[in-house]
C-alpha atoms as a PDB file:
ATOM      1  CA  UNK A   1     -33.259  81.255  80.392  1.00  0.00           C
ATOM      2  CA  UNK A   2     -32.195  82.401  77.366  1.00  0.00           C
ATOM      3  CA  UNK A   3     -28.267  82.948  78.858  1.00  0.00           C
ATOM      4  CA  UNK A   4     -28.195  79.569  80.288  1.00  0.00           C
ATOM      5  CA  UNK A   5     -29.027  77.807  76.692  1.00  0.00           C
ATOM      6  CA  UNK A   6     -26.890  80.107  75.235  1.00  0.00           C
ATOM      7  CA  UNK A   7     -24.109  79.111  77.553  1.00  0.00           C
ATOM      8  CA  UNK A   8     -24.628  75.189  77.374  1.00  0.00           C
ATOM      9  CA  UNK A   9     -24.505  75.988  73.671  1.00  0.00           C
ATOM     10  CA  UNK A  10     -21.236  77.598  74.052  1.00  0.00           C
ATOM     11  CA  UNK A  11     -19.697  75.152  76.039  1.00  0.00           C
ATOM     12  CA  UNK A  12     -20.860  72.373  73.555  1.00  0.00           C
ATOM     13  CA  UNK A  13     -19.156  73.869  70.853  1.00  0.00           C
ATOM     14  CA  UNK A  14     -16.001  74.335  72.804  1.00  0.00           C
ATOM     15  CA  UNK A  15     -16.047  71.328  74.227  1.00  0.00           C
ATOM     16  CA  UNK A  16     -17.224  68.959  71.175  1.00  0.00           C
ATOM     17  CA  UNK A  17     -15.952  70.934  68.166  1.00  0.00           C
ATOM     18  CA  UNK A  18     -12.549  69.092  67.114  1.00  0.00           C
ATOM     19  CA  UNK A  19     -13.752  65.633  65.761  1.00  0.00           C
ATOM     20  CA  UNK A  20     -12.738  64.883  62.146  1.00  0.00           C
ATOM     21  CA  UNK A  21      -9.035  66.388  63.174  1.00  0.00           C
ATOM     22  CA  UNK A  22      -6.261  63.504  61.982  1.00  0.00           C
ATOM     23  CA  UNK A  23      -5.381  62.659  65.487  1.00  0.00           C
ATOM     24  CA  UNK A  24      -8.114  62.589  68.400  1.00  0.00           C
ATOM     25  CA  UNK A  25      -8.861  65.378  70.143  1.00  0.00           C
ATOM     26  CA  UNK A  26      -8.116  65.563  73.371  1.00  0.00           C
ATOM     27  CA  UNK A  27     -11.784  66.127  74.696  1.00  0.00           C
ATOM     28  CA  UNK A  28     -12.970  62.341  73.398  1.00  0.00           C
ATOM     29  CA  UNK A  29     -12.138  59.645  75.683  1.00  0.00           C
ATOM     30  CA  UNK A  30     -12.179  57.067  73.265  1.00  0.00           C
ATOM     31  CA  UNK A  31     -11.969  56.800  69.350  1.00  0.00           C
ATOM     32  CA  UNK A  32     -16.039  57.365  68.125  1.00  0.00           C
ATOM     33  CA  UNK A  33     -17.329  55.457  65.520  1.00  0.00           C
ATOM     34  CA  UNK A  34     -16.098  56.742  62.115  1.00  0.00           C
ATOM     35  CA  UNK A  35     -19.220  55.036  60.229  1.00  0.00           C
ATOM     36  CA  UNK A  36     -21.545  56.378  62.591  1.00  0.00           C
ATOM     37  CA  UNK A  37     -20.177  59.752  62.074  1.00  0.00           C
ATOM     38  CA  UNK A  38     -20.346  59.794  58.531  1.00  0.00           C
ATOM     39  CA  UNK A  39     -24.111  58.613  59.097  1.00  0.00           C
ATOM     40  CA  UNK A  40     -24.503  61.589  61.307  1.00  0.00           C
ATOM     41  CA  UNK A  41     -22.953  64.092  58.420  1.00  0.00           C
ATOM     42  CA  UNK A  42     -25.174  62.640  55.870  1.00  0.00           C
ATOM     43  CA  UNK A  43     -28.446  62.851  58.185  1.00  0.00           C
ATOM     44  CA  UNK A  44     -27.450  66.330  58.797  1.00  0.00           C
ATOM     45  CA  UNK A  45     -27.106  67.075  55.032  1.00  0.00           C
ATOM     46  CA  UNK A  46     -29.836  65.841  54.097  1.00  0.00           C
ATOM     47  CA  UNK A  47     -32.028  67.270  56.401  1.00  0.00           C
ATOM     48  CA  UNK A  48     -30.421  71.176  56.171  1.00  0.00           C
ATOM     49  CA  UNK A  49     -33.317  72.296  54.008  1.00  0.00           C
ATOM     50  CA  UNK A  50     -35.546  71.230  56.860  1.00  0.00           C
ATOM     51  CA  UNK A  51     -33.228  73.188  59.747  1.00  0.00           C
ATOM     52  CA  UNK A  52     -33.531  76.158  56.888  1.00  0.00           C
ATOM     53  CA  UNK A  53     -37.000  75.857  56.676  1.00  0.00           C
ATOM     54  CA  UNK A  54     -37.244  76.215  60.845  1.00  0.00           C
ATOM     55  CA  UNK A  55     -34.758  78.965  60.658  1.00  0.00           C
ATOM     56  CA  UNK A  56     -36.305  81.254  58.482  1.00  0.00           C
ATOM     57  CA  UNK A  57     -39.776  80.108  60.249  1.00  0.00           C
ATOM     58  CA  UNK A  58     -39.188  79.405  64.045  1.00  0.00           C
ATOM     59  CA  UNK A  59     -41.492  78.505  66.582  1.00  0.00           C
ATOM     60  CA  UNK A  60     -42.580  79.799  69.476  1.00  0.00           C
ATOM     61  CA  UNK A  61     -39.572  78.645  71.667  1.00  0.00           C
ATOM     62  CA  UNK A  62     -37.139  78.093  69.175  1.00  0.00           C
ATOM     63  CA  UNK A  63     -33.610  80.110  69.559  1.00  0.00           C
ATOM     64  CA  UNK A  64     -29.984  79.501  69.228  1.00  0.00           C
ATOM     65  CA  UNK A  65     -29.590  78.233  65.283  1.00  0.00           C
ATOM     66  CA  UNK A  66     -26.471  76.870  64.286  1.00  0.00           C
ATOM     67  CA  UNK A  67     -24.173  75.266  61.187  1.00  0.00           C
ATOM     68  CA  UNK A  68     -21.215  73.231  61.471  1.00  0.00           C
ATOM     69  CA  UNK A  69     -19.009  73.412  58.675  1.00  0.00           C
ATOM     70  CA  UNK A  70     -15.391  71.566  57.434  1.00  0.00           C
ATOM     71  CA  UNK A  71     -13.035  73.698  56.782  1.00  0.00           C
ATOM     72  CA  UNK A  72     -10.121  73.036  55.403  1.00  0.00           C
ATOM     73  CA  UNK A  73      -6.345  74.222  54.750  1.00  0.00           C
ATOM     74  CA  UNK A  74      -2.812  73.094  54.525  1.00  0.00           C
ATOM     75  CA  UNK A  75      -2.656  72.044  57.899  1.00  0.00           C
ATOM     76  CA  UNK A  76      -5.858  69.733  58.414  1.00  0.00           C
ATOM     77  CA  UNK A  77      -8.962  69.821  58.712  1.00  0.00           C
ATOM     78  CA  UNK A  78     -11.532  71.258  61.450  1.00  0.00           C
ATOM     79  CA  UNK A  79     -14.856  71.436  61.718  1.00  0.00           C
ATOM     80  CA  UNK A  80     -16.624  74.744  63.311  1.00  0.00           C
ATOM     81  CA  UNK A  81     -20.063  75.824  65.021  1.00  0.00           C
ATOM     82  CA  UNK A  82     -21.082  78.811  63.303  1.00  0.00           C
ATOM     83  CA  UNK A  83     -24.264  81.473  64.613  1.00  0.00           C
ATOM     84  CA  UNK A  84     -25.603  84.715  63.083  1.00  0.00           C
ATOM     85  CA  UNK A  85     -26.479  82.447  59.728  1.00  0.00           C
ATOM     86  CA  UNK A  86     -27.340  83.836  56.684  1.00  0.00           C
ATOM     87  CA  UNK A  87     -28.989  81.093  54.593  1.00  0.00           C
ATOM     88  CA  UNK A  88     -30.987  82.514  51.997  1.00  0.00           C
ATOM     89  CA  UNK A  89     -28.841  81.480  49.292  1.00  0.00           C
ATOM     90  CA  UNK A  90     -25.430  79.692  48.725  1.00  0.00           C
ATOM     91  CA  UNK A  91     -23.063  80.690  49.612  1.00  0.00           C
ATOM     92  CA  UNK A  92     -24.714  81.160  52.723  1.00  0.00           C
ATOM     93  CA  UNK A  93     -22.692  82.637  55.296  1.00  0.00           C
ATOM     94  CA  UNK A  94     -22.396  82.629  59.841  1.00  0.00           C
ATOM     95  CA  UNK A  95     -19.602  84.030  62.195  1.00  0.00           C
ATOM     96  CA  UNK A  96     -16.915  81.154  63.376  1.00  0.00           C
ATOM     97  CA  UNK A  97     -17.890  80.237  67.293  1.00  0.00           C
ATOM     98  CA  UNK A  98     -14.250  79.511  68.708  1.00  0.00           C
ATOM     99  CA  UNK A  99     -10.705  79.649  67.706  1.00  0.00           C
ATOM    100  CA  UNK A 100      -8.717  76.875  65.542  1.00  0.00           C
ATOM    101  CA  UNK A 101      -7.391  74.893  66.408  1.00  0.00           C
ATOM    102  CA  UNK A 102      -6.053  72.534  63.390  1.00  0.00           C
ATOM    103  CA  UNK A 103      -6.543  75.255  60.736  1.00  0.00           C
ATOM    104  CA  UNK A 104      -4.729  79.057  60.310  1.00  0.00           C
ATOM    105  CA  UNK A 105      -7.361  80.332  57.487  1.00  0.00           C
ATOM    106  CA  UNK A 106      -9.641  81.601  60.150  1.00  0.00           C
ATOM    107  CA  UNK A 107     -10.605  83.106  63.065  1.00  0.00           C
ATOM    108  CA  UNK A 108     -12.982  83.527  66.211  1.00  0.00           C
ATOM    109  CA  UNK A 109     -15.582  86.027  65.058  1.00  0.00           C
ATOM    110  CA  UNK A 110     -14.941  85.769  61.864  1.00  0.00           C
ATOM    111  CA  UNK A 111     -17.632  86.376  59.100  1.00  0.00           C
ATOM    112  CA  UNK A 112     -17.140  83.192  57.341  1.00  0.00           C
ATOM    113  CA  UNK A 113     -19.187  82.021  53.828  1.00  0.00           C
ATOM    114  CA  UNK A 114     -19.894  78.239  52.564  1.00  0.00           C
ATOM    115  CA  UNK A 115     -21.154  76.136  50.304  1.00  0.00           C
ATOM    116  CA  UNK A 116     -23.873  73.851  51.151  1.00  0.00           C
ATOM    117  CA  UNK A 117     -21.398  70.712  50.578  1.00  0.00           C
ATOM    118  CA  UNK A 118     -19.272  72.054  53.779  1.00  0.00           C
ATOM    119  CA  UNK A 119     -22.649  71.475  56.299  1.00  0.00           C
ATOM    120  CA  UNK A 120     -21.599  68.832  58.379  1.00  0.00           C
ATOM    121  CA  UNK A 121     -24.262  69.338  61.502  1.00  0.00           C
ATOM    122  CA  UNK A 122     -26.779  72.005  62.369  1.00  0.00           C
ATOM    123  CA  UNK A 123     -28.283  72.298  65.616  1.00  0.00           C
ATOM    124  CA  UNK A 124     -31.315  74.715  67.347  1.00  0.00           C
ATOM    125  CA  UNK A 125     -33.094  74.999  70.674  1.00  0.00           C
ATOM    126  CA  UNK A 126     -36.897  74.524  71.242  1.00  0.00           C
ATOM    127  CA  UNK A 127     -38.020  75.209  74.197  1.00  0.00           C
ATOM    128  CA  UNK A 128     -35.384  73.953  76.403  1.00  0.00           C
ATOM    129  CA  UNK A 129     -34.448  71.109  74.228  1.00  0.00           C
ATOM    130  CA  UNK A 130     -32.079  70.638  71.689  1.00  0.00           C
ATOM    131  CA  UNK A 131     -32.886  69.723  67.820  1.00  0.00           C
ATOM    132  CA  UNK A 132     -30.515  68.289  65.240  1.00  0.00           C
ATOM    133  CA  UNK A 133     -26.021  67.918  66.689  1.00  0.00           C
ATOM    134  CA  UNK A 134     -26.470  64.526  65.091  1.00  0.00           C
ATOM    135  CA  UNK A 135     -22.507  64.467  65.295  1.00  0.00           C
ATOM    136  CA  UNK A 136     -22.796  65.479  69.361  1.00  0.00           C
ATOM    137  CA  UNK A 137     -24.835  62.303  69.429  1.00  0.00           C
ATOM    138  CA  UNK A 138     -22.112  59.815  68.252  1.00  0.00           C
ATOM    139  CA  UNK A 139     -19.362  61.715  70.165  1.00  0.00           C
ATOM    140  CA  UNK A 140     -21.534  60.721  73.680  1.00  0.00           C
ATOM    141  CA  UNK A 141     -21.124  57.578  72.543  1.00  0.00           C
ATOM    142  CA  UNK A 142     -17.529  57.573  73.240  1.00  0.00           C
ATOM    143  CA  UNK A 143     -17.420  59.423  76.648  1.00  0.00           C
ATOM    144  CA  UNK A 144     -18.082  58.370  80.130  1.00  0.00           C
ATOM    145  CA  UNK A 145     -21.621  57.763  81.125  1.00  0.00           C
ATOM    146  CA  UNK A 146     -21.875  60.266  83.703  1.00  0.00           C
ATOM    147  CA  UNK A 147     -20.179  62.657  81.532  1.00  0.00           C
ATOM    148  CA  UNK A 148     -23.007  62.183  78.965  1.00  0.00           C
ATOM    149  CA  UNK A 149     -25.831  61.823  80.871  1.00  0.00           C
ATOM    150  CA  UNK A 150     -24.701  64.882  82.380  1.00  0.00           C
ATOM    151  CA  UNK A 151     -24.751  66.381  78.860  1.00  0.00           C
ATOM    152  CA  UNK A 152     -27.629  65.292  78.008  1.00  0.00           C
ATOM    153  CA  UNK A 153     -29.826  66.345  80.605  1.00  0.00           C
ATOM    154  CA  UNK A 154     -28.396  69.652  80.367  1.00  0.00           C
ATOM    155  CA  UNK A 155     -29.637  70.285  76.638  1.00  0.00           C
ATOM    156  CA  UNK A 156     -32.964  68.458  77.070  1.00  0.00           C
ATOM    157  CA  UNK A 157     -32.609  65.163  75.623  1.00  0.00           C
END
């Protein structure tokens, strides 16, 4: 069980990492809601100390924590999944989940630190059903039906 969340994880990361780039990514359909994704970043933000409280105290059934964070360079901006957090104190720090694809100042793998002003979306499983990706839930917005009800049902929502 625990491979197949942490493969739907995975592929939601790769799939739905790139919004916030300056020209749409590819793997939207349509333009999402700009307002409703700042909403999103904000709800995220202000509920980290809530995802850190969970993280540092899970419950039974709880795996597969997770940060988004903006990064950004000269060429853009990008915002990344990151896992193995460490968030006992700013900077807090996780390992970057895929490769850029906007940005050149990092890497896949890479051990990567941040303030808690970069948090744009955290994310967890409980038992089978996904907690938090308030961005996720304004990029479904934008896609086919099928496509998100696919989505959906496939992290438990």
């Amino acid at each position: 069980m625990k491979v197949r969340l942490n493969l739907v994880v995975i592929c939601i990361i790769i799939f739905f990492l790139p919004f916030g780039c300056k020209e749409k990514p590819e793997t939207l359909t349509d333009q999402y809601d700009e307002k409703e994704m700042n909403q999103a970043i904000e709800t995220a933000q202000s509920t980290f100390d809530e995802f850190r409280e969970r993280f540092r105290n899970p419950q039974p059934g709880d795996e597969d924590f997770n940060v988004k964070v903006r990064i950004e360079d000269k060429y853009g901006v990008e915002h990344f999944w990151l896992d193995d957090l460490k968030l006992d104190s700013e900077p807090y720090s996780g390992i970057i989940g895929n490769d850029p694809g906007i940005v050149r100042n990092v890497t896949f793998g890479q051990k990567y630190s941040f303030p808690r002003s970069d948090v744009t979306d955290w994310m967890f499983m409980s038992n089978g059903k996904m907690q938090g990706n308030h961005t996720l839930r304004v990029i479904l917005k934008s896609m086919p039906e099928d496509e998100a009800e696919e989505i959906k049902k496939s992290i438990g929502w």
